[in-house]
PDB file of N, CA and C in Angstrom:
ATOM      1  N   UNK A   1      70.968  82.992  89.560  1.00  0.00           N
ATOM      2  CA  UNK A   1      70.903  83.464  90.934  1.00  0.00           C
ATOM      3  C   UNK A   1      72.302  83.870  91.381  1.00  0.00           C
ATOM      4  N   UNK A   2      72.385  85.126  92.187  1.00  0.00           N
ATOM      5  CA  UNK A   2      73.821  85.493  92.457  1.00  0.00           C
ATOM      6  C   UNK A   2      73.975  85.101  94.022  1.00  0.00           C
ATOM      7  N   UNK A   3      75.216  84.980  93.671  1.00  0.00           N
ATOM      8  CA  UNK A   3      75.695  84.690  95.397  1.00  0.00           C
ATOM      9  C   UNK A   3      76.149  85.364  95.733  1.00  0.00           C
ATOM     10  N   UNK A   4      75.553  86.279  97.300  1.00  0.00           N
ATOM     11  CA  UNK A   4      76.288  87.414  97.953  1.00  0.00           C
ATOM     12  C   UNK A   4      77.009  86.711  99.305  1.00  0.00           C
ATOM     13  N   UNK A   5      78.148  88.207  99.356  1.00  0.00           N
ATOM     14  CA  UNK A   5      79.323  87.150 100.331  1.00  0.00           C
ATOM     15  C   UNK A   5      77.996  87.579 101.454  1.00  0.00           C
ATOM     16  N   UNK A   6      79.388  87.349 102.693  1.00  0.00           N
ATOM     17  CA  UNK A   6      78.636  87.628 104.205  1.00  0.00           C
ATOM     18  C   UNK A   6      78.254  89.376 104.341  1.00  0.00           C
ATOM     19  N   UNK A   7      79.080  89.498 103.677  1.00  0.00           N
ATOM     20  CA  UNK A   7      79.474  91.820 103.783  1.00  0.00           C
ATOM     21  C   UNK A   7      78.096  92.209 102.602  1.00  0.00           C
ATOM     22  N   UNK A   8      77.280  91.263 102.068  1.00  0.00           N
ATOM     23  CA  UNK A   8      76.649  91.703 100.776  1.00  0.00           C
ATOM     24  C   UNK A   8      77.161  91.989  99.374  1.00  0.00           C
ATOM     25  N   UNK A   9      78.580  92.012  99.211  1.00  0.00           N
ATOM     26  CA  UNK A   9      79.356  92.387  98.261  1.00  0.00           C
ATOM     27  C   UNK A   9      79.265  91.031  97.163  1.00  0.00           C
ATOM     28  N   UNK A  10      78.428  91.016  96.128  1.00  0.00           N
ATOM     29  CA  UNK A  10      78.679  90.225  95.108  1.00  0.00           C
ATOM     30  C   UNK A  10      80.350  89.594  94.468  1.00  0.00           C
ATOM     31  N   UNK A  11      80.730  90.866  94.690  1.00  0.00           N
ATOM     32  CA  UNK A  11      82.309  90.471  93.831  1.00  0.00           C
ATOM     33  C   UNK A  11      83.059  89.642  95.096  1.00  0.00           C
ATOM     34  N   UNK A  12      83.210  89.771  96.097  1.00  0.00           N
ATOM     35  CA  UNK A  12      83.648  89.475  97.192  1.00  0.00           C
ATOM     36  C   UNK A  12      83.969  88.132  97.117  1.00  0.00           C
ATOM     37  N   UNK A  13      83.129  86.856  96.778  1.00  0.00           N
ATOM     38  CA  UNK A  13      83.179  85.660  96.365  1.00  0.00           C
ATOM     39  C   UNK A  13      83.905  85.298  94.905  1.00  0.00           C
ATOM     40  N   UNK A  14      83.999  86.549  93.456  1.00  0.00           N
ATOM     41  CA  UNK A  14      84.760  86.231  92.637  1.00  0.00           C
ATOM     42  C   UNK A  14      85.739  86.469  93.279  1.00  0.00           C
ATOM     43  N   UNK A  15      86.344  87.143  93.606  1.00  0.00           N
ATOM     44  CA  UNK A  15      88.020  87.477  93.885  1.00  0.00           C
ATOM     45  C   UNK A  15      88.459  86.702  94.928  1.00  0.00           C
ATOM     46  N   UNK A  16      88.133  85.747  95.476  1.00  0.00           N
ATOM     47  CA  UNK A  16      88.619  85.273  96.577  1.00  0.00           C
ATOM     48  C   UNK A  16      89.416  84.210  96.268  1.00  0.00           C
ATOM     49  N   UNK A  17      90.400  83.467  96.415  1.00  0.00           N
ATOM     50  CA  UNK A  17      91.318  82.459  97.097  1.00  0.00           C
ATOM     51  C   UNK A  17      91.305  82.146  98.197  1.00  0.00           C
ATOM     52  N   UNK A  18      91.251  80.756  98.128  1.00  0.00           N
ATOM     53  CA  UNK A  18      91.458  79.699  99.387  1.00  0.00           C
ATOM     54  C   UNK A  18      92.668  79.127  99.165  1.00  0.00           C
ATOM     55  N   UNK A  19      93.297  78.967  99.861  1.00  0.00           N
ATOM     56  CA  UNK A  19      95.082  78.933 100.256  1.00  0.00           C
ATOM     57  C   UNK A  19      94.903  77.580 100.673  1.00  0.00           C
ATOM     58  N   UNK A  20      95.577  76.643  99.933  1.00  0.00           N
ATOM     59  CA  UNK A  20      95.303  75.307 100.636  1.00  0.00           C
ATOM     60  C   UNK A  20      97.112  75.301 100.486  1.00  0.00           C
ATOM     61  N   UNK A  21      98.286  74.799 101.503  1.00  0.00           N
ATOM     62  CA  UNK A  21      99.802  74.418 101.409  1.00  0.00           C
ATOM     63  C   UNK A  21      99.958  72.898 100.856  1.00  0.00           C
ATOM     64  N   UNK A  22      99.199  72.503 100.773  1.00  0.00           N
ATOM     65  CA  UNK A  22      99.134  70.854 100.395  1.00  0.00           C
ATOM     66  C   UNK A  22      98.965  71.107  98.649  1.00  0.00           C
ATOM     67  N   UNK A  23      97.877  71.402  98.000  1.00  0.00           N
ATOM     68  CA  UNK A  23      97.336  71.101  96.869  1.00  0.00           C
ATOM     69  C   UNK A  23      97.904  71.996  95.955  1.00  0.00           C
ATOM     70  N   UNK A  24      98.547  73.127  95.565  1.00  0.00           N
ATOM     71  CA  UNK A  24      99.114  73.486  94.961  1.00  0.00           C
ATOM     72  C   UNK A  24     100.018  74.526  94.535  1.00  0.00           C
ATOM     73  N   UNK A  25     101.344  74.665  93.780  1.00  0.00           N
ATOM     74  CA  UNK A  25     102.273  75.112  94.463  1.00  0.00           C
ATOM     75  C   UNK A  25     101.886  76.571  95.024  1.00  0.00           C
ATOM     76  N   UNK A  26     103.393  77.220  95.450  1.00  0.00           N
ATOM     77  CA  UNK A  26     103.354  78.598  95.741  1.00  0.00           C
ATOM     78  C   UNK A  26     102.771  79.949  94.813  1.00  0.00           C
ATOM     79  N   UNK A  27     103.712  79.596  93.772  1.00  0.00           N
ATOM     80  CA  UNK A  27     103.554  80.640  92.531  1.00  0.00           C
ATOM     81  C   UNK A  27     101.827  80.191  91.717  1.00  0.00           C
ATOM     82  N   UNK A  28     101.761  79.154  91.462  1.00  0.00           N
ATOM     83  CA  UNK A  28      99.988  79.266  91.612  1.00  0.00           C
ATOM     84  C   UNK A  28      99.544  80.218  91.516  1.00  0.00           C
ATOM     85  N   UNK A  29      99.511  80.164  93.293  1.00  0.00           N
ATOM     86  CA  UNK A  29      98.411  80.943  93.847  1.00  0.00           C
ATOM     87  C   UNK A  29      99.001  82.426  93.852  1.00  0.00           C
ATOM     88  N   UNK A  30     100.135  82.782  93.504  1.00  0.00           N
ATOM     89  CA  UNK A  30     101.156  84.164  93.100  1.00  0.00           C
ATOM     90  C   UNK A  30     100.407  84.697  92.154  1.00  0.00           C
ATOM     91  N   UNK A  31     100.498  83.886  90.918  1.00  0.00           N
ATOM     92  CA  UNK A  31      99.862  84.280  89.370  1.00  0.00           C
ATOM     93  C   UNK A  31      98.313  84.431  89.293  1.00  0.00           C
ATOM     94  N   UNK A  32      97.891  83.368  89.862  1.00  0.00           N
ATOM     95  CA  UNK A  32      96.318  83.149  90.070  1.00  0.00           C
ATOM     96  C   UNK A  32      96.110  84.244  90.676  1.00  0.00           C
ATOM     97  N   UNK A  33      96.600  85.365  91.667  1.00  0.00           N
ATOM     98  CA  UNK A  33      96.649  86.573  92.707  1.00  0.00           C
ATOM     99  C   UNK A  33      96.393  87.539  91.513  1.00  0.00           C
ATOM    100  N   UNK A  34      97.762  87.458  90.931  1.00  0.00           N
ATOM    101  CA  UNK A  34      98.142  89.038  89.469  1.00  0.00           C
ATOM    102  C   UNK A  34      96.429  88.952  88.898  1.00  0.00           C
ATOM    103  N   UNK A  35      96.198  87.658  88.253  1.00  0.00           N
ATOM    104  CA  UNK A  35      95.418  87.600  87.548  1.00  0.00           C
ATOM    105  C   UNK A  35      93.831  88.105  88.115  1.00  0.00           C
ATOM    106  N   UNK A  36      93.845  87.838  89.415  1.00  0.00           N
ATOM    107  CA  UNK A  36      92.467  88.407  90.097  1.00  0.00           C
ATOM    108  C   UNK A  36      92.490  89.872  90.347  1.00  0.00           C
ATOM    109  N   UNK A  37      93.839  90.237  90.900  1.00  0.00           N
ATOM    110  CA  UNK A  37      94.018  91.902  90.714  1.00  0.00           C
ATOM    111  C   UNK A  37      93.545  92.651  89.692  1.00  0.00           C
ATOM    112  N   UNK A  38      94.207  91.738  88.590  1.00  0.00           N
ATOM    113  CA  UNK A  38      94.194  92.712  87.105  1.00  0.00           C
ATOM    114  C   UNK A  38      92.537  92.643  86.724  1.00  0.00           C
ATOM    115  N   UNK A  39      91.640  91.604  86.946  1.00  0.00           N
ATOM    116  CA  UNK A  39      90.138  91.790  87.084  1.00  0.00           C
ATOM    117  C   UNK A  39      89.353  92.187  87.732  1.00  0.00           C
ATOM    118  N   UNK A  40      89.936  92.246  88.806  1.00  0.00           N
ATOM    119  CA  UNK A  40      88.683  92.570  89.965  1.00  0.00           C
ATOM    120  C   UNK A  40      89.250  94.138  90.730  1.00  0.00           C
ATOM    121  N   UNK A  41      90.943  94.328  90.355  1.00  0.00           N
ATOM    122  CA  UNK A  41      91.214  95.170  91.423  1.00  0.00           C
ATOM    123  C   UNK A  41      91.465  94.846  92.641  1.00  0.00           C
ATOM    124  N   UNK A  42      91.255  93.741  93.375  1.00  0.00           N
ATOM    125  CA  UNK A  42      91.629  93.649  94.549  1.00  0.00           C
ATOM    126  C   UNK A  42      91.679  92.117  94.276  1.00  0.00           C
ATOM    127  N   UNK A  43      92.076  91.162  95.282  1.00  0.00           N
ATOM    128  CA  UNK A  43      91.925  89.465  95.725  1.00  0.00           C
ATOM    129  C   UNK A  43      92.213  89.653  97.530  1.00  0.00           C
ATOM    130  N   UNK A  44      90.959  88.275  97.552  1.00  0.00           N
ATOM    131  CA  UNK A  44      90.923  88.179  98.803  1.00  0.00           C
ATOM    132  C   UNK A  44      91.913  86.540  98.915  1.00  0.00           C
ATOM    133  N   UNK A  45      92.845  86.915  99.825  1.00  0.00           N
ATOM    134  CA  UNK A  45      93.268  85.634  99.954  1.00  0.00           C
ATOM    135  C   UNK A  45      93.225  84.735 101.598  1.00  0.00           C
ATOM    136  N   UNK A  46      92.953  83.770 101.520  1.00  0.00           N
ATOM    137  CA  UNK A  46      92.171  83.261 102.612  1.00  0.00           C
ATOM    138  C   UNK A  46      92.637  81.889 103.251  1.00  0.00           C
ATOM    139  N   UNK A  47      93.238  81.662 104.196  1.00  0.00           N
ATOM    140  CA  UNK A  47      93.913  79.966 104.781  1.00  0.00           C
ATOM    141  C   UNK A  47      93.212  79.436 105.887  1.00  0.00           C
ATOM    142  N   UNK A  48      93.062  78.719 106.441  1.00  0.00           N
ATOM    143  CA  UNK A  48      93.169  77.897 107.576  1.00  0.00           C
ATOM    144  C   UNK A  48      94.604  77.292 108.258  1.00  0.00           C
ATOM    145  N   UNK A  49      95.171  77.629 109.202  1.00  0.00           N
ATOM    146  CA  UNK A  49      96.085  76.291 110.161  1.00  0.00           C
ATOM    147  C   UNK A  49      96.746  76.872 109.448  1.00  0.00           C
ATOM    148  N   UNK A  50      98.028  75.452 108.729  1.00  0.00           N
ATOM    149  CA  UNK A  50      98.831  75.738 108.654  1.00  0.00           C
ATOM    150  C   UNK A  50      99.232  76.519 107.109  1.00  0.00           C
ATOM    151  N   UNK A  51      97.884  76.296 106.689  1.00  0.00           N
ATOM    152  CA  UNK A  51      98.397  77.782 105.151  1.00  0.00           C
ATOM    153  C   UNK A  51      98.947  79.077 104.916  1.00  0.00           C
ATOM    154  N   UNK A  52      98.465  79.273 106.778  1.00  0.00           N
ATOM    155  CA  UNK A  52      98.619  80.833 106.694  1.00  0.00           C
ATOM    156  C   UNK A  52      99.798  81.122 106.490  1.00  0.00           C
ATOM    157  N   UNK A  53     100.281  80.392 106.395  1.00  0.00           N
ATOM    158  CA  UNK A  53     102.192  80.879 106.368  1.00  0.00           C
ATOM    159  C   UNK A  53     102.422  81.274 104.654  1.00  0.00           C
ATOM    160  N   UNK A  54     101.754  80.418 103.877  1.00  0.00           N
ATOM    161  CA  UNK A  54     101.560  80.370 102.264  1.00  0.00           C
ATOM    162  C   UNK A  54     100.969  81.656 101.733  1.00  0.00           C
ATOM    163  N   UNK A  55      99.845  82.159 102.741  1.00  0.00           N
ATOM    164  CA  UNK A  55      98.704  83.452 102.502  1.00  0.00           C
ATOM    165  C   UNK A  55      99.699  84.656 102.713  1.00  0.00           C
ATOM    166  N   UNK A  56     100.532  84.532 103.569  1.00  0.00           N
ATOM    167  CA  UNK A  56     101.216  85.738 103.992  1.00  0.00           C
ATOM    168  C   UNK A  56     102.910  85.707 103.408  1.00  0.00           C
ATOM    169  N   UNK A  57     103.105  84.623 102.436  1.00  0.00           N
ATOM    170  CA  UNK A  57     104.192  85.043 101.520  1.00  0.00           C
ATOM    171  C   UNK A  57     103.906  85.338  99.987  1.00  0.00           C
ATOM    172  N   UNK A  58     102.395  85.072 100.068  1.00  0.00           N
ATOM    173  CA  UNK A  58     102.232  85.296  98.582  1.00  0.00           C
ATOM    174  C   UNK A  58     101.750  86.741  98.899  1.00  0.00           C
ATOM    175  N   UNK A  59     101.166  87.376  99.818  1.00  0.00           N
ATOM    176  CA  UNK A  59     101.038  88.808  99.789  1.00  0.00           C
ATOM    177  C   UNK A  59     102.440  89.072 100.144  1.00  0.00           C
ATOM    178  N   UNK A  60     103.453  89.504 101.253  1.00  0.00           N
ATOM    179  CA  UNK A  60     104.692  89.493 100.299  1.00  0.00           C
ATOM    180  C   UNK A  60     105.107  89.670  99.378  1.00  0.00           C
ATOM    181  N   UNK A  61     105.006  88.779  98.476  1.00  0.00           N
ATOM    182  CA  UNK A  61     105.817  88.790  97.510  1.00  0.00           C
ATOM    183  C   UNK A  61     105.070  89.714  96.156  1.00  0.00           C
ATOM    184  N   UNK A  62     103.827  89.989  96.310  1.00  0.00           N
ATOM    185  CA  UNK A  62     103.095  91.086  95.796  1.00  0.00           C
ATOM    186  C   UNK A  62     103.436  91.937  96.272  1.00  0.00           C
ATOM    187  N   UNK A  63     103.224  92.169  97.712  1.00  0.00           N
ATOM    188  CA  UNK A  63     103.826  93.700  97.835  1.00  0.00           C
ATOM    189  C   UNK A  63     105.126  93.826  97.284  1.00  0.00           C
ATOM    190  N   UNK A  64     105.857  93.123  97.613  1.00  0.00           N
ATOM    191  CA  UNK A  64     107.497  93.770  97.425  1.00  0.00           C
ATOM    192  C   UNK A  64     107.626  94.009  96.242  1.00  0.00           C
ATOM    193  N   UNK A  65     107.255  92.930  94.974  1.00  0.00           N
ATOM    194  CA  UNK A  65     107.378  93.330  93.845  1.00  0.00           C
ATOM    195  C   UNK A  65     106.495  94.548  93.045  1.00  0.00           C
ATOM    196  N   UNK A  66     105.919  95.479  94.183  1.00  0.00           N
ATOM    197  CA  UNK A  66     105.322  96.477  94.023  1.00  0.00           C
ATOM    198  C   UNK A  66     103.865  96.477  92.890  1.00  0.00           C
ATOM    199  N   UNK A  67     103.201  95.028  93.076  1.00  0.00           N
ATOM    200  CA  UNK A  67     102.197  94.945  92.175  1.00  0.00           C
ATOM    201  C   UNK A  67     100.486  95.118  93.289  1.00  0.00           C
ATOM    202  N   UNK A  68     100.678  94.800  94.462  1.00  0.00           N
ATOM    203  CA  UNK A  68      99.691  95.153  95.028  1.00  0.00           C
ATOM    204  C   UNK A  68      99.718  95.657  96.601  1.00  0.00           C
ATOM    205  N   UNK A  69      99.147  96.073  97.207  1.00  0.00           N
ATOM    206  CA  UNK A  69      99.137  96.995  98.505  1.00  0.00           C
ATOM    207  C   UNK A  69      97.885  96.285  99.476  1.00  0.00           C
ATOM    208  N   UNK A  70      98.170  96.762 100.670  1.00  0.00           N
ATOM    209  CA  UNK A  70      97.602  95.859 101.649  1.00  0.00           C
ATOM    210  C   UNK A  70      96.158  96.737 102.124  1.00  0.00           C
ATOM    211  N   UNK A  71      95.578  95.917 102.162  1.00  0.00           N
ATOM    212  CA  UNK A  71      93.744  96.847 102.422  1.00  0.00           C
ATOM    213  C   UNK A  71      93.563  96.477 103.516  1.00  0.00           C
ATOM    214  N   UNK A  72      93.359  95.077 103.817  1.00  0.00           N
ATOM    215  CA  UNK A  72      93.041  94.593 104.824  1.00  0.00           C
ATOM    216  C   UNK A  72      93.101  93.150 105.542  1.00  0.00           C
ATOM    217  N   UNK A  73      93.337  92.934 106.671  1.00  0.00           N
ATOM    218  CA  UNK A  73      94.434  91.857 107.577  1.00  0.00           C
ATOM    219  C   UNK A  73      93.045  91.387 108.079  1.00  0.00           C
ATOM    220  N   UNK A  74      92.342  90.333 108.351  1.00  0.00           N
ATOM    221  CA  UNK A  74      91.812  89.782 109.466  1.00  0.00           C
ATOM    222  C   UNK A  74      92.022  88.521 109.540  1.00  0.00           C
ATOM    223  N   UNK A  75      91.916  88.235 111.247  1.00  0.00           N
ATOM    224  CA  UNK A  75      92.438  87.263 112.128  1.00  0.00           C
ATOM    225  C   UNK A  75      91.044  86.756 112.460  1.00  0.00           C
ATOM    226  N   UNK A  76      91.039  85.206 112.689  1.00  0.00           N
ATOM    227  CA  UNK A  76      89.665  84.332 113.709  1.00  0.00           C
ATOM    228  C   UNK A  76      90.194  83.651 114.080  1.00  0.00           C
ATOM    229  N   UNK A  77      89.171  82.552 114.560  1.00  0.00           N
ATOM    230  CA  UNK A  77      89.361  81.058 114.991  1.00  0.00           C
ATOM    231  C   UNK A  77      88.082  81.106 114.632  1.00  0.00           C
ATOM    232  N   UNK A  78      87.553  79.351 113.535  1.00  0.00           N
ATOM    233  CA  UNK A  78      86.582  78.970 113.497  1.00  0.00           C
ATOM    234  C   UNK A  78      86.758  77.555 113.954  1.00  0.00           C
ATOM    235  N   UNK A  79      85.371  77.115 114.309  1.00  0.00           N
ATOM    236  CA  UNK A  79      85.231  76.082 114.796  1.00  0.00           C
ATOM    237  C   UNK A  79      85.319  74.791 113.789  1.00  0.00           C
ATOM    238  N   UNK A  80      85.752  73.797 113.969  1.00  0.00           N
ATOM    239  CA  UNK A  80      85.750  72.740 112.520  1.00  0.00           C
ATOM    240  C   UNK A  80      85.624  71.355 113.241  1.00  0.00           C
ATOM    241  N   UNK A  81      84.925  70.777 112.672  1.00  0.00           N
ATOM    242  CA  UNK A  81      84.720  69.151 113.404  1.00  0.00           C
ATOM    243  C   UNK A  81      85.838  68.116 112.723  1.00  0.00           C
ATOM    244  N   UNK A  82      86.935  68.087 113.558  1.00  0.00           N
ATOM    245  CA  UNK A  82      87.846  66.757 113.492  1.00  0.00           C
ATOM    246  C   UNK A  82      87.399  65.385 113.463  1.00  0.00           C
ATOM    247  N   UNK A  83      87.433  64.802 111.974  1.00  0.00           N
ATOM    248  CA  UNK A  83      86.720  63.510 111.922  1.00  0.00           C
ATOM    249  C   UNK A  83      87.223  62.258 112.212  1.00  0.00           C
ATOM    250  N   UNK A  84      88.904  62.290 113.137  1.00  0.00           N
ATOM    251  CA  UNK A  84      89.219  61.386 113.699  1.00  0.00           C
ATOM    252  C   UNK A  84      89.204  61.781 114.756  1.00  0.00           C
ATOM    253  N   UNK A  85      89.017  62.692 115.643  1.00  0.00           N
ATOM    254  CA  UNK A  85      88.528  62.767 116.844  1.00  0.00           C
ATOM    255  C   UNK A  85      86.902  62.551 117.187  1.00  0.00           C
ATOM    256  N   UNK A  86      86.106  63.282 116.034  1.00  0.00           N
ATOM    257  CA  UNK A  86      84.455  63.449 116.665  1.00  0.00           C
ATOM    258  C   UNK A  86      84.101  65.218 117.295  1.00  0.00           C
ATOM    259  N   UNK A  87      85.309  65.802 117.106  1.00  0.00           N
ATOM    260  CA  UNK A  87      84.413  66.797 118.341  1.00  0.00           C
ATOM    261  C   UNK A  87      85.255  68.074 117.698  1.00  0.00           C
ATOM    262  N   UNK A  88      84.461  69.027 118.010  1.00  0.00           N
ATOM    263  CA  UNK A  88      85.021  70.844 117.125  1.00  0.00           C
ATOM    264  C   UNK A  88      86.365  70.884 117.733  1.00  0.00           C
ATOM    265  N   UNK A  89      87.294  71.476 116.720  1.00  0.00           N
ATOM    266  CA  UNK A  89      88.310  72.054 116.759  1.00  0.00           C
ATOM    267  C   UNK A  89      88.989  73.441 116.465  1.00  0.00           C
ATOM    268  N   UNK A  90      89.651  74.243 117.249  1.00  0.00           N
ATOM    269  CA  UNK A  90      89.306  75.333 116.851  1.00  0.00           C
ATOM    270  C   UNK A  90      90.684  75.782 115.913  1.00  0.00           C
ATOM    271  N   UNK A  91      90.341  76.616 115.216  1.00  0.00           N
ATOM    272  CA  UNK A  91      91.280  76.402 114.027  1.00  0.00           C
ATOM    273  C   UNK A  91      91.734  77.764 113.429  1.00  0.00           C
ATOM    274  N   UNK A  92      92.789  78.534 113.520  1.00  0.00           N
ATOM    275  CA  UNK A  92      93.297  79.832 112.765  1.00  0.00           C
ATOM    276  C   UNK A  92      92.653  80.151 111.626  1.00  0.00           C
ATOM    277  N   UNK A  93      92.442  81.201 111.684  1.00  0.00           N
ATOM    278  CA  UNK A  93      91.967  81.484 110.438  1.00  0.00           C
ATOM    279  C   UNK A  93      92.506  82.776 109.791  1.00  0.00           C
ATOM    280  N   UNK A  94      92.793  83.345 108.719  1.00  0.00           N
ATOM    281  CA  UNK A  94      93.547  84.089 107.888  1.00  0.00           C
ATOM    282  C   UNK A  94      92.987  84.979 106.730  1.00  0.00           C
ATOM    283  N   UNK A  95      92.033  86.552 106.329  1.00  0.00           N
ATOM    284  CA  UNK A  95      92.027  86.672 105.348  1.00  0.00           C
ATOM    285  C   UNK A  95      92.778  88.124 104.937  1.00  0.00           C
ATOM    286  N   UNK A  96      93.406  88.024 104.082  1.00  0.00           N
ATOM    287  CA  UNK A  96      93.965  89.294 103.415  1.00  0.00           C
ATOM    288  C   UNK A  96      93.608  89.859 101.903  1.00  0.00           C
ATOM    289  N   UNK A  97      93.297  91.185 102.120  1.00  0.00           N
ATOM    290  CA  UNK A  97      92.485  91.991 101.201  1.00  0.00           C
ATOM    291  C   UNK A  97      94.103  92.542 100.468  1.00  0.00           C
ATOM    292  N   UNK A  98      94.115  92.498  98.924  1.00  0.00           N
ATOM    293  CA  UNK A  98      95.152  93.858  98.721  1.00  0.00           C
ATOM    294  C   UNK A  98      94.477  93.924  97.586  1.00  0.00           C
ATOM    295  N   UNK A  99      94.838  95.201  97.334  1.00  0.00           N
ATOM    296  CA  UNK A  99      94.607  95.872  95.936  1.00  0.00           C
ATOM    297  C   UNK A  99      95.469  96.290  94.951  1.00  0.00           C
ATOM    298  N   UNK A 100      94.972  96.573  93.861  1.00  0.00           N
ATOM    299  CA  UNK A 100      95.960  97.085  92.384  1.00  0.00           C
ATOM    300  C   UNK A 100      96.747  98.025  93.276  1.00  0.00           C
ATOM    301  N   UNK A 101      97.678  97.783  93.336  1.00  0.00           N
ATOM    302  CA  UNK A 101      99.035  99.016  93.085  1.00  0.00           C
ATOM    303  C   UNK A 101      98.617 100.516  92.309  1.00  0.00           C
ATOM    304  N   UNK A 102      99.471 101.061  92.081  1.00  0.00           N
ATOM    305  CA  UNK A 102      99.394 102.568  91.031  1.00  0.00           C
ATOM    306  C   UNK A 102     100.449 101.626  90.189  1.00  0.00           C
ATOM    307  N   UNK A 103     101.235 100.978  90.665  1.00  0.00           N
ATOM    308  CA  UNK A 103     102.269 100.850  89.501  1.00  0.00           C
ATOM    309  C   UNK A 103     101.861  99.394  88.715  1.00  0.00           C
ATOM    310  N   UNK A 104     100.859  98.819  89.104  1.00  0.00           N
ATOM    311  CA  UNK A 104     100.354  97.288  88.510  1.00  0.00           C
ATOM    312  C   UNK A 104     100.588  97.752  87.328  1.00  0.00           C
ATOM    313  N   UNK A 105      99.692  97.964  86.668  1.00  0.00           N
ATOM    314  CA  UNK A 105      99.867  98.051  85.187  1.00  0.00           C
ATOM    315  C   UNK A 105     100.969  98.174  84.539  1.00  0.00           C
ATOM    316  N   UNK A 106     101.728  99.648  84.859  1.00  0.00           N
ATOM    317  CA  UNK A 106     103.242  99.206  83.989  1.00  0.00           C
ATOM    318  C   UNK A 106     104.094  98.000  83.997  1.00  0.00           C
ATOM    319  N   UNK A 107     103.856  97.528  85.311  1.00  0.00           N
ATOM    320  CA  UNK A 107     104.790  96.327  85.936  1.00  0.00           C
ATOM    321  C   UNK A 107     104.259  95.143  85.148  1.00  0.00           C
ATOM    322  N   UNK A 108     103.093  94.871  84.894  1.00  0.00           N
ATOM    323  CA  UNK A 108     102.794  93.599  84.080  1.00  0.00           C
ATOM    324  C   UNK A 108     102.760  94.089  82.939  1.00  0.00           C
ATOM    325  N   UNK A 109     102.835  95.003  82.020  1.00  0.00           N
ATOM    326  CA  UNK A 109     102.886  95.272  80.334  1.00  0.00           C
ATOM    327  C   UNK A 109     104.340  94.321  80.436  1.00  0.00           C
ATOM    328  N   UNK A 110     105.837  94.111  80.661  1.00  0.00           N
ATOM    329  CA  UNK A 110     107.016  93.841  80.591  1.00  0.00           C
ATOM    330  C   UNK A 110     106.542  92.386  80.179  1.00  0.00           C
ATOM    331  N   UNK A 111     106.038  91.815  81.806  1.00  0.00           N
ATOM    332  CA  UNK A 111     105.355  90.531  81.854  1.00  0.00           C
ATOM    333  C   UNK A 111     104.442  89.697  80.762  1.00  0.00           C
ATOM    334  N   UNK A 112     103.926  90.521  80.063  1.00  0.00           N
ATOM    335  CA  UNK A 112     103.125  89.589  79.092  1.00  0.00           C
ATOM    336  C   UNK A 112     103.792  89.925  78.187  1.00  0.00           C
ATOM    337  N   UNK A 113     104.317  90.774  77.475  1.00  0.00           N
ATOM    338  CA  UNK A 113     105.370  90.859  76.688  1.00  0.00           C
ATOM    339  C   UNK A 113     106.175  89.610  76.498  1.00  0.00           C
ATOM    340  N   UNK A 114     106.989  89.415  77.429  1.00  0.00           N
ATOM    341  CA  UNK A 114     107.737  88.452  77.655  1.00  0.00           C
ATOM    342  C   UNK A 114     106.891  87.121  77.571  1.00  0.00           C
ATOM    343  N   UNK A 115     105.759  86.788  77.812  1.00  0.00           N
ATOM    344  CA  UNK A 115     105.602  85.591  78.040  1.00  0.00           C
ATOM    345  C   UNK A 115     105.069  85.046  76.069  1.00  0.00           C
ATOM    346  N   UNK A 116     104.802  86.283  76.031  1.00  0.00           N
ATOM    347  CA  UNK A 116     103.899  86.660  74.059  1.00  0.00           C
ATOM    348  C   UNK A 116     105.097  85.849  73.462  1.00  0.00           C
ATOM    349  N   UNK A 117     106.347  86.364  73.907  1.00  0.00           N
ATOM    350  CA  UNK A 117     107.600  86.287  73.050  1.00  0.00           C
ATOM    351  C   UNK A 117     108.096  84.625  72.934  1.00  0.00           C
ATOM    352  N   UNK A 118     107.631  83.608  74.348  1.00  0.00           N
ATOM    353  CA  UNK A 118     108.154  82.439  74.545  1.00  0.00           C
ATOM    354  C   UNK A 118     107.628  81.403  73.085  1.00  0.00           C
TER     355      UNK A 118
END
């Protein structure tokens, strides 16, 4: 049985990242990014609170290093039940779309090269 996102888009749910700043490091979720690009063509990357700061340096640091380009920015607030309070909280929310570059590909041939060689 397949799972379609909210948009109907099957792939939508492979390519995605959830940005947690607690559970694991930066570059992670950097590499884990290359690696969803180079399959899917695009990654969705996605935070709550205080991740978003994590979501929006790892796109950064894709863009700058000219491996992926920005599709698309959206902003919420969802509601979330605080279980030492009891009662909804409303909570930032963060997702960013980018896609393969034109220059992805040359830029990672160097990259696995190098890593073949270690």
């Amino acid at each position: 049985m397949e799972t379609l996102a909210a948009n109907g888009n099957p792939e939508t749910q492979k390519n995605r990242i959830q940005v947690s700043n607690t559970k694991k490091p930066l570059f992670f979720y950097v590499n884990l990014s290359k690696r969803y690009i180079q399959q899917h063509n695009e990654v969705e990357l996605s935070a709550l609170g205080m991740a978003i700061t994590t979501v929006v340096t790892i796109a950064e640091i894709l863009k700058n290093n000219g491996l992926a380009t920005e599709k698309k920015v959206l902003t919420s607030t969802v509601g979330m039940k605080d279980k030492n309070k009891g009662r909804v909280v409303q909570k930032a929310k963060i997702e960013i779309v980018l896609k393969k570059s034109e220059k992805f590909d040359s830029l990672m041939t160097p990259e696995v090269a190098a890593k073949g060689k270690e």
